[in-house]
C-alpha atoms as a PDB file:
ATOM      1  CA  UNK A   1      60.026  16.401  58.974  1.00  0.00           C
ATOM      2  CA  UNK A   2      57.592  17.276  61.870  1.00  0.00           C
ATOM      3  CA  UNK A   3      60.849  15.567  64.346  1.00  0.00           C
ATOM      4  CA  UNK A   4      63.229  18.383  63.094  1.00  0.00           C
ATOM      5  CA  UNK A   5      64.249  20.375  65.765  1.00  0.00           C
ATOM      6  CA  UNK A   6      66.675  23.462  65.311  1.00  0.00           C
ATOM      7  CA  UNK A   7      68.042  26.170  66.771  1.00  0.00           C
ATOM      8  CA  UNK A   8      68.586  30.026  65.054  1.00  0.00           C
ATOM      9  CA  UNK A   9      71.736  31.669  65.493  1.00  0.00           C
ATOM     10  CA  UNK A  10      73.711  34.902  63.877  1.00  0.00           C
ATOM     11  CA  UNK A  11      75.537  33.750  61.100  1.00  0.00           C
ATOM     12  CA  UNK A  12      78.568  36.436  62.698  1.00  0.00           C
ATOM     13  CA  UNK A  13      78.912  33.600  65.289  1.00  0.00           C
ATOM     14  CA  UNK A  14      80.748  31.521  62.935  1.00  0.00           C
ATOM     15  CA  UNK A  15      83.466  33.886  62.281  1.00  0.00           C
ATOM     16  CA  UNK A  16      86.182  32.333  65.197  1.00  0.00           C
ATOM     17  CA  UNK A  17      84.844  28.993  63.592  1.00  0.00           C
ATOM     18  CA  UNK A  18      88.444  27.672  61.588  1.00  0.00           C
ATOM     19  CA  UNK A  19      90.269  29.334  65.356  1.00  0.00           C
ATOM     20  CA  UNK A  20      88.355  27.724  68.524  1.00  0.00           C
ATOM     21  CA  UNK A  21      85.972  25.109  66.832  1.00  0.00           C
ATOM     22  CA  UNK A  22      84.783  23.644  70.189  1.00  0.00           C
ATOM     23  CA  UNK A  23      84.532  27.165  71.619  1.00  0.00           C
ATOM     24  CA  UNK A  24      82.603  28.778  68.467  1.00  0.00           C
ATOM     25  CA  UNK A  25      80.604  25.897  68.509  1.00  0.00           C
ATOM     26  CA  UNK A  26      79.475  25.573  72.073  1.00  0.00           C
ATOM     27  CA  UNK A  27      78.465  29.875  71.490  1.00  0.00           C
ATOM     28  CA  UNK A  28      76.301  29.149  68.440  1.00  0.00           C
ATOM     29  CA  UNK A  29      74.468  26.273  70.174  1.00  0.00           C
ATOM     30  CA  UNK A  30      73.863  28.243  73.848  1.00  0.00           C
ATOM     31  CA  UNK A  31      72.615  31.061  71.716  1.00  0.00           C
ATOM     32  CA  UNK A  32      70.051  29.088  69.621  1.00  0.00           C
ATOM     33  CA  UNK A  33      69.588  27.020  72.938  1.00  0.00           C
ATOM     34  CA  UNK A  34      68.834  30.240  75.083  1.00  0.00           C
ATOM     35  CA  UNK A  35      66.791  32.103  72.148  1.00  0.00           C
ATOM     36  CA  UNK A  36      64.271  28.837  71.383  1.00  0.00           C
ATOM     37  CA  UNK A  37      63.734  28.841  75.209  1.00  0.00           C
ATOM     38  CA  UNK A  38      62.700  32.593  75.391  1.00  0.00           C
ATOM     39  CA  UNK A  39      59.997  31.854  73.334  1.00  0.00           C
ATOM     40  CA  UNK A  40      58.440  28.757  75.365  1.00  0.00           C
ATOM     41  CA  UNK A  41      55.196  29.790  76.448  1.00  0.00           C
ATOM     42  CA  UNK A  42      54.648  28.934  80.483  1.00  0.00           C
ATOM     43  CA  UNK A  43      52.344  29.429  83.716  1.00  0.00           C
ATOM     44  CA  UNK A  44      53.358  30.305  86.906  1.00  0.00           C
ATOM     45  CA  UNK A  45      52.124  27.214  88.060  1.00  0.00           C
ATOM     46  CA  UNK A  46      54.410  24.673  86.323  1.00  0.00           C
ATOM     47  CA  UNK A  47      57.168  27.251  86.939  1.00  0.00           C
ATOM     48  CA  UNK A  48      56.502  26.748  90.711  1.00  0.00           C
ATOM     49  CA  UNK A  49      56.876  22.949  90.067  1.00  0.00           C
ATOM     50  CA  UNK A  50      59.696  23.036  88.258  1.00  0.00           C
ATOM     51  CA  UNK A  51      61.459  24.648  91.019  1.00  0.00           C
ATOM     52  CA  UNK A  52      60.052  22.925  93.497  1.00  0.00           C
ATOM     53  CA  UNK A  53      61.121  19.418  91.286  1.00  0.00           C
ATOM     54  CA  UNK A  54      65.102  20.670  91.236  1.00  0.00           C
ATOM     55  CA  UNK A  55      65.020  22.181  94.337  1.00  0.00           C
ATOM     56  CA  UNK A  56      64.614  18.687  95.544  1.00  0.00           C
ATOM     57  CA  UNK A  57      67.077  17.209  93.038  1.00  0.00           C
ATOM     58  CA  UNK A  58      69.582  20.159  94.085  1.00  0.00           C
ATOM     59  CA  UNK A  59      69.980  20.870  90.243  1.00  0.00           C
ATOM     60  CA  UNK A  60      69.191  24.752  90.830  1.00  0.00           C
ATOM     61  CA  UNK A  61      71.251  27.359  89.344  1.00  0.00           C
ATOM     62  CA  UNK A  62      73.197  28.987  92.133  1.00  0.00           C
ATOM     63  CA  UNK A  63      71.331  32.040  92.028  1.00  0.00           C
ATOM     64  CA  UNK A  64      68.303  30.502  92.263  1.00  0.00           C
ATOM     65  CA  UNK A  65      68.864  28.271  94.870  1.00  0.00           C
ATOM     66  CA  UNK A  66      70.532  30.866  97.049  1.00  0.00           C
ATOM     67  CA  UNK A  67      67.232  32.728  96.545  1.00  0.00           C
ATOM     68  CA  UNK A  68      65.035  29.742  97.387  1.00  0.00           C
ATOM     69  CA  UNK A  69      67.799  28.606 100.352  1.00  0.00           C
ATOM     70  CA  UNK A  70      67.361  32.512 101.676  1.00  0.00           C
ATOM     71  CA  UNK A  71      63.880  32.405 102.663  1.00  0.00           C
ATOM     72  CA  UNK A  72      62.043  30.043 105.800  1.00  0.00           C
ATOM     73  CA  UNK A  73      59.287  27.918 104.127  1.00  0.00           C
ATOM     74  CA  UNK A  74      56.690  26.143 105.877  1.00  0.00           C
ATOM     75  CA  UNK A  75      56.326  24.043 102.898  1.00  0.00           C
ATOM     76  CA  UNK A  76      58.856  23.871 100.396  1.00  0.00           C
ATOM     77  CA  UNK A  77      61.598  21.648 100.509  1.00  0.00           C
ATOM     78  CA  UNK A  78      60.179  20.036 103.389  1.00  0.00           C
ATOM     79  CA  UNK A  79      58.382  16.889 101.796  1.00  0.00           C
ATOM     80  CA  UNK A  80      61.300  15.005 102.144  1.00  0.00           C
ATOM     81  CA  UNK A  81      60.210  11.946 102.455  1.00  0.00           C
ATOM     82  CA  UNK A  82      58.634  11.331  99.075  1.00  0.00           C
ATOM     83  CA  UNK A  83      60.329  14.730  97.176  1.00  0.00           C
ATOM     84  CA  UNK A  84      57.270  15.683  95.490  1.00  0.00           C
ATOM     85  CA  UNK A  85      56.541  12.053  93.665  1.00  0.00           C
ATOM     86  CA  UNK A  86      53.276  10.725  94.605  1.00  0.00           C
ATOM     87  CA  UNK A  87      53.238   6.678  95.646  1.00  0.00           C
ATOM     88  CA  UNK A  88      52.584   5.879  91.623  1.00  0.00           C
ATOM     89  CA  UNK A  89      55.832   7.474  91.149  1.00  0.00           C
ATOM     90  CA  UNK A  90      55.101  10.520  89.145  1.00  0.00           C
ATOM     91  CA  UNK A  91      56.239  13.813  90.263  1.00  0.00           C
ATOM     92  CA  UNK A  92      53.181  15.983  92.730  1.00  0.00           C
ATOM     93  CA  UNK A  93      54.179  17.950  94.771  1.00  0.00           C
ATOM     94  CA  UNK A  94      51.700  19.097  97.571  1.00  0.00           C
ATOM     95  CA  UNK A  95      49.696  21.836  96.721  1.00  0.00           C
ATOM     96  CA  UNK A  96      50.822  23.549  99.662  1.00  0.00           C
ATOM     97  CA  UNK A  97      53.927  24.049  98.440  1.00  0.00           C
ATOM     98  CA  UNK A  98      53.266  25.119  95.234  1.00  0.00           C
ATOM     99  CA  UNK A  99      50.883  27.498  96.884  1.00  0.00           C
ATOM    100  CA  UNK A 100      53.923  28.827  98.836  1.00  0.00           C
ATOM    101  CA  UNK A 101      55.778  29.077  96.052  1.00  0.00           C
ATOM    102  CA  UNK A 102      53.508  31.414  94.473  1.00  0.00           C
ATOM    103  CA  UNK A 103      53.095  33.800  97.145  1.00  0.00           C
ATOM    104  CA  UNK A 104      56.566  33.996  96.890  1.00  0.00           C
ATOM    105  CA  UNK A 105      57.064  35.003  93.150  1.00  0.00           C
ATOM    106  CA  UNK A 106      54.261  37.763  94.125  1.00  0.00           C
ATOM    107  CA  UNK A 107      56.849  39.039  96.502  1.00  0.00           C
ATOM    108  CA  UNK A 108      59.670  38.842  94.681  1.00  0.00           C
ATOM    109  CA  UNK A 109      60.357  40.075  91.132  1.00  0.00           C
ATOM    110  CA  UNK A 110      63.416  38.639  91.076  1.00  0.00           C
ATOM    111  CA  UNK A 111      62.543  34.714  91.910  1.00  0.00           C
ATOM    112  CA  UNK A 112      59.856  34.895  89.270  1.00  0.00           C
ATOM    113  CA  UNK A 113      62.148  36.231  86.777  1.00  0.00           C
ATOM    114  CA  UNK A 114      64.974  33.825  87.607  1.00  0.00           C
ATOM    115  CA  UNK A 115      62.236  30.799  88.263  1.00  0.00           C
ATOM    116  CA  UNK A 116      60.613  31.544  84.217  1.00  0.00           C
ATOM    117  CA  UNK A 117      64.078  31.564  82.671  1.00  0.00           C
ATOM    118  CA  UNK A 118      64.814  28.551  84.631  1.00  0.00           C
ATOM    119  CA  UNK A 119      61.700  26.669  83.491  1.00  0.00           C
ATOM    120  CA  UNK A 120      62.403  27.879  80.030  1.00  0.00           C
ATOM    121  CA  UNK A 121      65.888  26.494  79.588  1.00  0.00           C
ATOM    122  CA  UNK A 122      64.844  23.084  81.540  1.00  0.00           C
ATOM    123  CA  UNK A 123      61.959  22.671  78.353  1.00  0.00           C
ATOM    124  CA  UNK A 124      64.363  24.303  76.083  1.00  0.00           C
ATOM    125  CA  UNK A 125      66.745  21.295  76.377  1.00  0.00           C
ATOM    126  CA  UNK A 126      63.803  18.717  76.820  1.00  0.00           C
ATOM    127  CA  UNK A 127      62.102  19.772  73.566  1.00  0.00           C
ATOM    128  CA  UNK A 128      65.467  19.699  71.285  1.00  0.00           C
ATOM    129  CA  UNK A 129      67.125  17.038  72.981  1.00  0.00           C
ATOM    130  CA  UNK A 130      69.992  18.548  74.609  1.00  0.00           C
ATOM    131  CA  UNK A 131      72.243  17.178  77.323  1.00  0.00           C
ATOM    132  CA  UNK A 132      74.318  19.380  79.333  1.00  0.00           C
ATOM    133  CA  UNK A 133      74.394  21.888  81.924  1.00  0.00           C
ATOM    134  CA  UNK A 134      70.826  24.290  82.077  1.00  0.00           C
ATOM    135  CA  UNK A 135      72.805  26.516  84.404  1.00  0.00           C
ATOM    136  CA  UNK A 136      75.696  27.049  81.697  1.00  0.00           C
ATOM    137  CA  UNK A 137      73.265  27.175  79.057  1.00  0.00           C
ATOM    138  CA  UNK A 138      71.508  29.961  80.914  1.00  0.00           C
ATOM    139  CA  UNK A 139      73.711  32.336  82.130  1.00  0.00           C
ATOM    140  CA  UNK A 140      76.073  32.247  78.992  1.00  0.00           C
ATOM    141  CA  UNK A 141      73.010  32.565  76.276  1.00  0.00           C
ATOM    142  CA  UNK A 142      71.948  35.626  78.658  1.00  0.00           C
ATOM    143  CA  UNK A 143      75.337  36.578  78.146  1.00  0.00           C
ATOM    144  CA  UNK A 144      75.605  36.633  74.588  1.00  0.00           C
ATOM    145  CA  UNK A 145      71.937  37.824  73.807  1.00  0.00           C
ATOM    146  CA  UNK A 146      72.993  40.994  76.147  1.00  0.00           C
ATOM    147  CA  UNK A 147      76.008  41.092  74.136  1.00  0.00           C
ATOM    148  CA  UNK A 148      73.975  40.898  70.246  1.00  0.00           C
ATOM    149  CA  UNK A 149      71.627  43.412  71.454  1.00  0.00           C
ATOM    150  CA  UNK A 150      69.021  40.845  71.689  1.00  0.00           C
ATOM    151  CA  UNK A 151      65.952  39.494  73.447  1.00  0.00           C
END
């Protein structure tokens, strides 16, 4: 059993169950989705390549690439030719950037905040093998944690 992966949920969320199936089900999972990925422990560095990662993929949430997309960089988003992956392939970025990128989430409250629960929902869905959108996943579970009263 050490490959069983769940997700908590309110058992109230079942109560539109027998009405909207698809839509009572897609709530129960974004909740348990958004609440295991409030819990995943992170750094600010592997936040900062995270975003740096998407930003180059252009899989940001809107908000957080119109925060990103707001600001002149010398360094991110400008190693274009390679997008952060080294000649072996794997994904590292230049230290420079992620540099940046820190600086900036000590300027800005609101790109850290936005960059953590970002990161969170990306390892959220990597860790309990979920497909699908991070950005839905993310805004609606902040939706309906707001709306249970909790975090």
């Amino acid at each position: 059993m050490s490959n069983a992966r769940y997700a908590q949920f309110p058992v109230f969320l079942f109560q539109n169950l027998l009405i909207e199936k698809e839509k009572t089900l897609d709530t129960i999972l974004v909740y348990g989705i958004y609440q295991f990925a409030q819990k995943i422990k992170y750094t600010y560095t592997d936040v900062a390549k995270n975003l740096i990662y998407h930003n180059y993929k252009g899989s940001l949430p809107v908000l957080l690439a119109k925060k990103i997309n707001s600001q002149e960089y010398k360094w991110i988003g400008h190693g274009t030719d390679y997008q952060g992956f080294n000649v072996e392939g794997a994904f590292e970025p230049y230290e420079e950037e992620v540099e940046e990128l820190l600086q900036a989430f000590e300027d800005d409250t609101d790109l850290i905040d936005l960059a953590i629960e970002f990161y969170q929902i990306v390892k959220a869905h990597k860790s309990l093998g979920v497909r699908g959108s991070f950005e839905h996943n993310l805004m609606q579970g902040k939706r309906l944690a707001a709306d249970c009263n909790i975090r």
